[in-house]
N, C-alpha and C. Protein backbone atom coordinates (compact mmCIF):
# COMPACT_ATOMS: atom_id res chain seq x y z
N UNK A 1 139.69 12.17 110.77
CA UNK A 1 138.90 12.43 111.96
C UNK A 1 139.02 11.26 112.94
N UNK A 2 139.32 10.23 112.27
CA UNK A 2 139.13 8.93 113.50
C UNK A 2 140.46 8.77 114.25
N UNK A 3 141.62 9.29 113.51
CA UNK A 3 143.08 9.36 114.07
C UNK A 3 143.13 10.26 115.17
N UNK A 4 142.31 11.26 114.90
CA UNK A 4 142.03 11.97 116.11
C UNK A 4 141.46 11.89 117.19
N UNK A 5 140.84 11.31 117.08
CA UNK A 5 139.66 10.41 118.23
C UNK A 5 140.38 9.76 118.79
N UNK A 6 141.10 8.44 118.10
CA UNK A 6 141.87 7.71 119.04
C UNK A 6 143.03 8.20 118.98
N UNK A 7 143.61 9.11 119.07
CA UNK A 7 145.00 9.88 119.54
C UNK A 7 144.54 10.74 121.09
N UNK A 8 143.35 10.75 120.81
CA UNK A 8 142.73 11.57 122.29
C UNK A 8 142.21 10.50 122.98
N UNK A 9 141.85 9.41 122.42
CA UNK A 9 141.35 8.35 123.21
C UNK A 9 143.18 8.32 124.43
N UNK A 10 143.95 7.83 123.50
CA UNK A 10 145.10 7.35 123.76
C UNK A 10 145.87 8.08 124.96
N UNK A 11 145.55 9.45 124.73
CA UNK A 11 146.35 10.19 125.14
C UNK A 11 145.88 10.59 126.86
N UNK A 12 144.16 10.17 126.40
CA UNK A 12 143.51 10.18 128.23
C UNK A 12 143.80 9.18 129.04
N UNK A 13 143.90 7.57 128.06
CA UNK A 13 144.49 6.81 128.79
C UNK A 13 145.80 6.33 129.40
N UNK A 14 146.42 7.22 128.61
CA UNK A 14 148.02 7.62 129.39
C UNK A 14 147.85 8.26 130.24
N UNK A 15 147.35 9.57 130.54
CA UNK A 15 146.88 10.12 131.73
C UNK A 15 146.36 9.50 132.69
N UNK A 16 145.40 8.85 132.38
CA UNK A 16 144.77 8.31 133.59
C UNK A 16 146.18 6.90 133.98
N UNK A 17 146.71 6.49 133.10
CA UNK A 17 147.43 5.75 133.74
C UNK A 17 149.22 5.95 134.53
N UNK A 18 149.21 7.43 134.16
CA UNK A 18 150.40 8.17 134.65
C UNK A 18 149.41 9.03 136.04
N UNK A 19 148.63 8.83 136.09
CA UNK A 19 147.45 9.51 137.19
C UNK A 19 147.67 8.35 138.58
N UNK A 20 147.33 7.10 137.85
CA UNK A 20 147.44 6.00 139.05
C UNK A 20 148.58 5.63 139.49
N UNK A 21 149.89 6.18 138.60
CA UNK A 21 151.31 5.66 139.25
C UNK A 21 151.27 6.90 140.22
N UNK A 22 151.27 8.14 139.90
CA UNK A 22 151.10 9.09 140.91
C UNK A 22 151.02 8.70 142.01
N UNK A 23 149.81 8.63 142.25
CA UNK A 23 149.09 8.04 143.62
C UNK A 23 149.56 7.01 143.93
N UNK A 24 149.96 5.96 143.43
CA UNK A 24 150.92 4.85 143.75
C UNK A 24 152.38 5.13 144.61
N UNK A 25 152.86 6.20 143.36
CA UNK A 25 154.17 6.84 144.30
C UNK A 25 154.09 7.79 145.85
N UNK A 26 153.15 8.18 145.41
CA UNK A 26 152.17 8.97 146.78
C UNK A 26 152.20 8.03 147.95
N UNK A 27 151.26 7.13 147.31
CA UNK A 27 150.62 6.55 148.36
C UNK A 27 151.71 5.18 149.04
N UNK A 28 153.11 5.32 148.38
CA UNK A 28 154.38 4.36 148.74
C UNK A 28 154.82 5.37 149.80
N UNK A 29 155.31 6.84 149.59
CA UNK A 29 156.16 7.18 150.21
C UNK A 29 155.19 7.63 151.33
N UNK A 30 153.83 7.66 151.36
CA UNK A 30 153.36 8.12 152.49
C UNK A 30 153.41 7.27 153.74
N UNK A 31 153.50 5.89 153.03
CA UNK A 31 154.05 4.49 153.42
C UNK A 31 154.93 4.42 154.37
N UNK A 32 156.00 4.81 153.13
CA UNK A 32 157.35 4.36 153.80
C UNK A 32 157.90 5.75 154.94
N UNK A 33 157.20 6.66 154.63
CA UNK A 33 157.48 8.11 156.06
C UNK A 33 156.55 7.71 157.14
N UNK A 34 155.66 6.71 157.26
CA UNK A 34 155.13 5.94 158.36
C UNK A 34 156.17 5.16 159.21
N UNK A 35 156.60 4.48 157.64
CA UNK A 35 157.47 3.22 158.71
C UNK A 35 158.89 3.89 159.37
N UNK A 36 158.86 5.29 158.81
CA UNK A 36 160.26 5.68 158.97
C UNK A 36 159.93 6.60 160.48
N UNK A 37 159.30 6.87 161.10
CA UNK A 37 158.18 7.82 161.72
C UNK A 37 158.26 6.84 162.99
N UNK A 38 157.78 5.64 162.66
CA UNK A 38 157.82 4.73 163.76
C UNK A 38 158.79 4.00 163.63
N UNK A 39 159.82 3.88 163.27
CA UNK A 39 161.37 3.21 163.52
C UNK A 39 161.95 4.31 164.57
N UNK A 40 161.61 5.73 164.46
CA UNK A 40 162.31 6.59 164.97
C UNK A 40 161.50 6.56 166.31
N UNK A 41 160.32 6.43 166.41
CA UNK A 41 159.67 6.16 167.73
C UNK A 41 160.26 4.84 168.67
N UNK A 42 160.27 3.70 167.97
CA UNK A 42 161.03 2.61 168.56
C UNK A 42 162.58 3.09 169.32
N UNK A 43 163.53 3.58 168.38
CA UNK A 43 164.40 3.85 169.00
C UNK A 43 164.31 4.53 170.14
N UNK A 44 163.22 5.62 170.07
CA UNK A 44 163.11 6.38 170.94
C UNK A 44 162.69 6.11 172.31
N UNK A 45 161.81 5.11 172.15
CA UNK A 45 161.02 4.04 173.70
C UNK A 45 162.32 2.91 173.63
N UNK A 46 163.13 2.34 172.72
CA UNK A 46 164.29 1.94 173.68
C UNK A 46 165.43 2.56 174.30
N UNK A 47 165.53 4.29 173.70
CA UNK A 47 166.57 4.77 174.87
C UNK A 47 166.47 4.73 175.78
N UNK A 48 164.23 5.35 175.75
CA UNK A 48 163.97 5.74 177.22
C UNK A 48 163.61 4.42 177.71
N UNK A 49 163.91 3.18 177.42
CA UNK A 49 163.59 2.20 178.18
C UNK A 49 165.04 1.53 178.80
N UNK A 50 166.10 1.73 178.27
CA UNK A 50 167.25 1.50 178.68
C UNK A 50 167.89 2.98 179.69
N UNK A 51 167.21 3.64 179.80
CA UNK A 51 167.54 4.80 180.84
C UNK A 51 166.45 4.54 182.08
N UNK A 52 165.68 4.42 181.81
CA UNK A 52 165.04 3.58 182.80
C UNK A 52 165.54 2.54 183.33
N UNK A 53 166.29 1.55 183.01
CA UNK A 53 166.84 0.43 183.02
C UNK A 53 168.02 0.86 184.09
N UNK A 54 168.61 1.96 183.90
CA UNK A 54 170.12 1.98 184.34
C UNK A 54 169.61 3.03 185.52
N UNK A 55 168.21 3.81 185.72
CA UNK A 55 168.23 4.42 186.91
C UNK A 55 168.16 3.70 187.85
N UNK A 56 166.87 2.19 187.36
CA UNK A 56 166.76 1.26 188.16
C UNK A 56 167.24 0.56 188.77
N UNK A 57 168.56 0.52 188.39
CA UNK A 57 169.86 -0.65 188.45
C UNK A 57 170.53 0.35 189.42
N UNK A 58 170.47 1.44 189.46
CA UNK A 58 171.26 2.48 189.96
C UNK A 58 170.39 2.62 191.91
N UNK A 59 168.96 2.79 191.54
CA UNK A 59 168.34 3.27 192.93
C UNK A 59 168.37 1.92 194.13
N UNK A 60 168.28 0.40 193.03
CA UNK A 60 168.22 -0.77 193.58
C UNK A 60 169.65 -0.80 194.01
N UNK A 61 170.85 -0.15 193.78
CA UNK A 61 172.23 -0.48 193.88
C UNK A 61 172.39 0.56 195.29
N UNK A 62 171.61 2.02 195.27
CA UNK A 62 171.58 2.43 196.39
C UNK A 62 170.83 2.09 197.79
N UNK A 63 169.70 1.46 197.39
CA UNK A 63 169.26 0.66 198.50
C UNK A 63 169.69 -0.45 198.96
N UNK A 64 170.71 -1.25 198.38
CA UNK A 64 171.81 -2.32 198.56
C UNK A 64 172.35 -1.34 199.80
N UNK A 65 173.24 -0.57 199.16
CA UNK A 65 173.87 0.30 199.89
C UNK A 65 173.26 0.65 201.38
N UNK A 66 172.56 1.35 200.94
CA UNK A 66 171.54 1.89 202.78
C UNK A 66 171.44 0.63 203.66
N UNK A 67 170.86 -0.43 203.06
CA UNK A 67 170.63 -1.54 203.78
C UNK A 67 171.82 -2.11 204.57
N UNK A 68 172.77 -2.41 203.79
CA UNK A 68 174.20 -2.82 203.80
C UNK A 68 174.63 -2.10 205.12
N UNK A 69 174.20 -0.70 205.14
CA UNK A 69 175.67 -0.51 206.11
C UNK A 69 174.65 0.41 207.45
């Protein structure tokens, strides 16, 4: 009877400790699809910040122009 007890003892505390890697692995990749989420946002505010960049370079290059001539 007592082998049984602690075979069920044993066997909840594997659970509970295959319970907390769970959530560990969970709670990594929910992590790392954050950081991956906002890497893709970064890129995204430096295209549109380098297209911005080159209209600017572009409207300042046409008002060169107008002025110029």
């Amino acid at each position: 009877m007592m082998h049984i007890h602690l075979s069920s003892q044993r066997n909840q505390s594997n659970l509970m400790i295959s319970s907390k890697i769970l959530n560990l692995i969970k709670k990594q990749s929910i992590e790392d699809n954050f950081i991956l989420f906002l890497k893709v946002e970064i890129i995204k505010i430096k295209k549109i910040t380098f297209q911005l960049d080159q209209f600017i370079k572009q409207e300042i290059a046409s008002l060169y122009n107008i002025v110029g001539t």
